[in-house]
N, C-alpha and C. Protein backbone atom coordinates (compact mmCIF):
# COMPACT_ATOMS: atom_id res chain seq x y z
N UNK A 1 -33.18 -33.15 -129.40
CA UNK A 1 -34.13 -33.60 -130.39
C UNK A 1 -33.46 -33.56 -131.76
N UNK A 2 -33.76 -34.25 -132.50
CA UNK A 2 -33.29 -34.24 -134.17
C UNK A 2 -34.31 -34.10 -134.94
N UNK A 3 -33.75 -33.23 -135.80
CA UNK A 3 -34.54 -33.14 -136.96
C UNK A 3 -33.90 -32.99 -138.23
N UNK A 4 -34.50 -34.09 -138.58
CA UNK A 4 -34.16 -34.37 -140.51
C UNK A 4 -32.45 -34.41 -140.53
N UNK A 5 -32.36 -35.78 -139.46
CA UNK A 5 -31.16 -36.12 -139.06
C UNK A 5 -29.85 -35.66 -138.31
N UNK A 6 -29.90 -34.11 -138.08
CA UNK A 6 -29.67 -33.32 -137.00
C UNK A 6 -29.65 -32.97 -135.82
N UNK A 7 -28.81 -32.48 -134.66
CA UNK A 7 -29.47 -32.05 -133.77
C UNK A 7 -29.47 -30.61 -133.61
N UNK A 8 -30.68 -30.18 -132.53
CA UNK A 8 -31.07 -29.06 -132.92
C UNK A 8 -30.44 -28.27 -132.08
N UNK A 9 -29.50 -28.72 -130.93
CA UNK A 9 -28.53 -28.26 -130.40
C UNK A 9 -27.27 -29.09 -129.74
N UNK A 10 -26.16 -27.85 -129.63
CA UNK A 10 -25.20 -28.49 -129.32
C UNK A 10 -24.87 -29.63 -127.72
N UNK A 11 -25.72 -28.90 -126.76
CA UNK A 11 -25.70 -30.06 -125.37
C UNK A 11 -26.68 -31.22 -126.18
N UNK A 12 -27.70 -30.92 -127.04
CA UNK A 12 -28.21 -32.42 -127.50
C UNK A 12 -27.65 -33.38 -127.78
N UNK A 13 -26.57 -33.35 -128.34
CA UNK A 13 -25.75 -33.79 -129.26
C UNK A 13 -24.86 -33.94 -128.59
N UNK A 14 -24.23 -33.78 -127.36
CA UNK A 14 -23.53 -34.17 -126.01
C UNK A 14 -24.05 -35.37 -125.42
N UNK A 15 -24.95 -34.61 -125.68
CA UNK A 15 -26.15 -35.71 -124.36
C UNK A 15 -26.51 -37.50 -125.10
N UNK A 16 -26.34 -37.34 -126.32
CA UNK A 16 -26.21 -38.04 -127.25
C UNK A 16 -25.18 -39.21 -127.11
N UNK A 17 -24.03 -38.28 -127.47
CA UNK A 17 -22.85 -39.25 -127.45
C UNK A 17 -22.26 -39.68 -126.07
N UNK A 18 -23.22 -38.94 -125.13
CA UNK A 18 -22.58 -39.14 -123.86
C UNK A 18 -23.28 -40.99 -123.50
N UNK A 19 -24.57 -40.96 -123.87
CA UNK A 19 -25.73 -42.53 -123.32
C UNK A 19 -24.76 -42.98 -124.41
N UNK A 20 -24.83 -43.30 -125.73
CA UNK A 20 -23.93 -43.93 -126.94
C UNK A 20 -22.77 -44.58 -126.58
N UNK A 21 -21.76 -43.76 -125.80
CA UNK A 21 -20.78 -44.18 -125.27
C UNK A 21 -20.67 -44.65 -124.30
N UNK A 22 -21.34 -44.59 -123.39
CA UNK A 22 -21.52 -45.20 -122.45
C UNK A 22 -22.19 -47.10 -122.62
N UNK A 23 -23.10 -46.68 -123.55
CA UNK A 23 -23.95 -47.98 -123.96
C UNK A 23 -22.84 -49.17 -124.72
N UNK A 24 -22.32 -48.43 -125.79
CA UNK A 24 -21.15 -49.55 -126.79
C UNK A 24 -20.15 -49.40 -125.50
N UNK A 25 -19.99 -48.95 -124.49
CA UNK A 25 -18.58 -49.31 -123.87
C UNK A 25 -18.78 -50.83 -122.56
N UNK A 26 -20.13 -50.56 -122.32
CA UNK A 26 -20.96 -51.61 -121.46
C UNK A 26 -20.91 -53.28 -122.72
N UNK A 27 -21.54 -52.44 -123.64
CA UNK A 27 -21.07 -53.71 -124.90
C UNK A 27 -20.28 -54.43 -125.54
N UNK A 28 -18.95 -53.66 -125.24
CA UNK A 28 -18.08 -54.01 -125.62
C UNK A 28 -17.31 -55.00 -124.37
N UNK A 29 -17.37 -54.86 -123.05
CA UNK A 29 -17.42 -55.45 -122.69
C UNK A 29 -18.27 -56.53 -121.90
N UNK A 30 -19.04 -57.18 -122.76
CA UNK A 30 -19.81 -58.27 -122.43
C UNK A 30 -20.97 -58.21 -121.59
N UNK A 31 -21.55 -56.64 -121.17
CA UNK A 31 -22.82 -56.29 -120.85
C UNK A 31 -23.99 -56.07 -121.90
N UNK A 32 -25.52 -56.78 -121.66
CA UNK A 32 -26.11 -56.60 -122.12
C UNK A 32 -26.51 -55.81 -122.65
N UNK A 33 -27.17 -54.73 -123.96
CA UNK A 33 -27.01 -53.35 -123.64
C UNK A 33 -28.41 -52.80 -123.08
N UNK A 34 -29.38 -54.03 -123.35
CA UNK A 34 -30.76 -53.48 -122.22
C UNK A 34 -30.29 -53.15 -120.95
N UNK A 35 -29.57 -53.99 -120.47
CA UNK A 35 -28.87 -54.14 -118.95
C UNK A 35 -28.51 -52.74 -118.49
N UNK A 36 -27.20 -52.04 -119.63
CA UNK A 36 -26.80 -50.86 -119.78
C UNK A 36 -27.64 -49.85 -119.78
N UNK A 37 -28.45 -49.69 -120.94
CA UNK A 37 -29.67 -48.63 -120.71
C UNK A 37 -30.57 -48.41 -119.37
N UNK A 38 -30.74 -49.88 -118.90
CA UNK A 38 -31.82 -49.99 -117.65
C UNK A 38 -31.28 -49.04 -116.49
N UNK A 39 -29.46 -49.67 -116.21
CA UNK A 39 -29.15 -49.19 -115.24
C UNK A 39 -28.84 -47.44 -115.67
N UNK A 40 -28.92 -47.06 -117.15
CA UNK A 40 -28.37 -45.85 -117.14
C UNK A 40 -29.61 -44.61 -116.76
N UNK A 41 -30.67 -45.53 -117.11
CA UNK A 41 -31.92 -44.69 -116.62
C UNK A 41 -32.31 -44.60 -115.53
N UNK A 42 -31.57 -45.92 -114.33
CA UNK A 42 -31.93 -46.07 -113.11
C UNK A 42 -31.01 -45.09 -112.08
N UNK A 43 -29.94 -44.02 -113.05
CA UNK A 43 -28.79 -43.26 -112.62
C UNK A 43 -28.19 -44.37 -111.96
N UNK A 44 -27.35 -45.41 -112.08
CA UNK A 44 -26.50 -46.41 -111.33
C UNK A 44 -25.89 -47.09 -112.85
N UNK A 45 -24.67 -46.06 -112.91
CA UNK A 45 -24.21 -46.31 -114.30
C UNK A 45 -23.23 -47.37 -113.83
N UNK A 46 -22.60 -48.31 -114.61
CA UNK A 46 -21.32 -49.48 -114.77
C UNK A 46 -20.21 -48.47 -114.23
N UNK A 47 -19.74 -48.87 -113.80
CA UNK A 47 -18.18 -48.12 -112.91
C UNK A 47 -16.99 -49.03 -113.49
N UNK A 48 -15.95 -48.88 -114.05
CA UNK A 48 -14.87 -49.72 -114.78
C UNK A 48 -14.71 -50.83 -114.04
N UNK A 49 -14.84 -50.79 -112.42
CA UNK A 49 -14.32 -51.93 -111.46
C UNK A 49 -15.55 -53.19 -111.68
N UNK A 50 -16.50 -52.63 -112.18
CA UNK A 50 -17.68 -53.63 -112.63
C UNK A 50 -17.29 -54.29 -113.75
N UNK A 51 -16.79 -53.56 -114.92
CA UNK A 51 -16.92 -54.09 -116.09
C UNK A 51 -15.59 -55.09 -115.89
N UNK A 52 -14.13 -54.49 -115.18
CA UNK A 52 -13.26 -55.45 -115.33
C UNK A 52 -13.41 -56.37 -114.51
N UNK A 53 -13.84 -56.58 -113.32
CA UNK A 53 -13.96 -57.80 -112.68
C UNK A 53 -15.60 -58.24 -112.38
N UNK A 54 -15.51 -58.43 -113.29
CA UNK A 54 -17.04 -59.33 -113.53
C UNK A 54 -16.84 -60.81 -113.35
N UNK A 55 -18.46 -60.99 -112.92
CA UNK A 55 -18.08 -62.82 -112.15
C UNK A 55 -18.89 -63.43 -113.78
């Protein structure tokens, strides 16, 4: 959780940059990032062999 731009702990703030990075790395290569979030909530995250050989 954050507060007043903070987080209020340190696994928060893991947990954070962990979806973040995951999300801009789906984006960066040419995945939607709803797409990204959907599947990251559906636990069936992008696997590199997805992102590089995409049809």
């Amino acid at each position: 959780m954050k507060v007043s731009g903070i987080f209020q702990s340190i696994e928060a703030t893991k947990n954070y940059a962990r979806i973040l990075t995951h999300i801009e790395t789906c984006y960066r290569n040419e995945v939607n990032k709803y797409q990204a979030i959907k599947r990251l909530l559906e636990g069936k995250l992008f696997t590199v062999d997805e992102l590089i050989n995409k049809s």
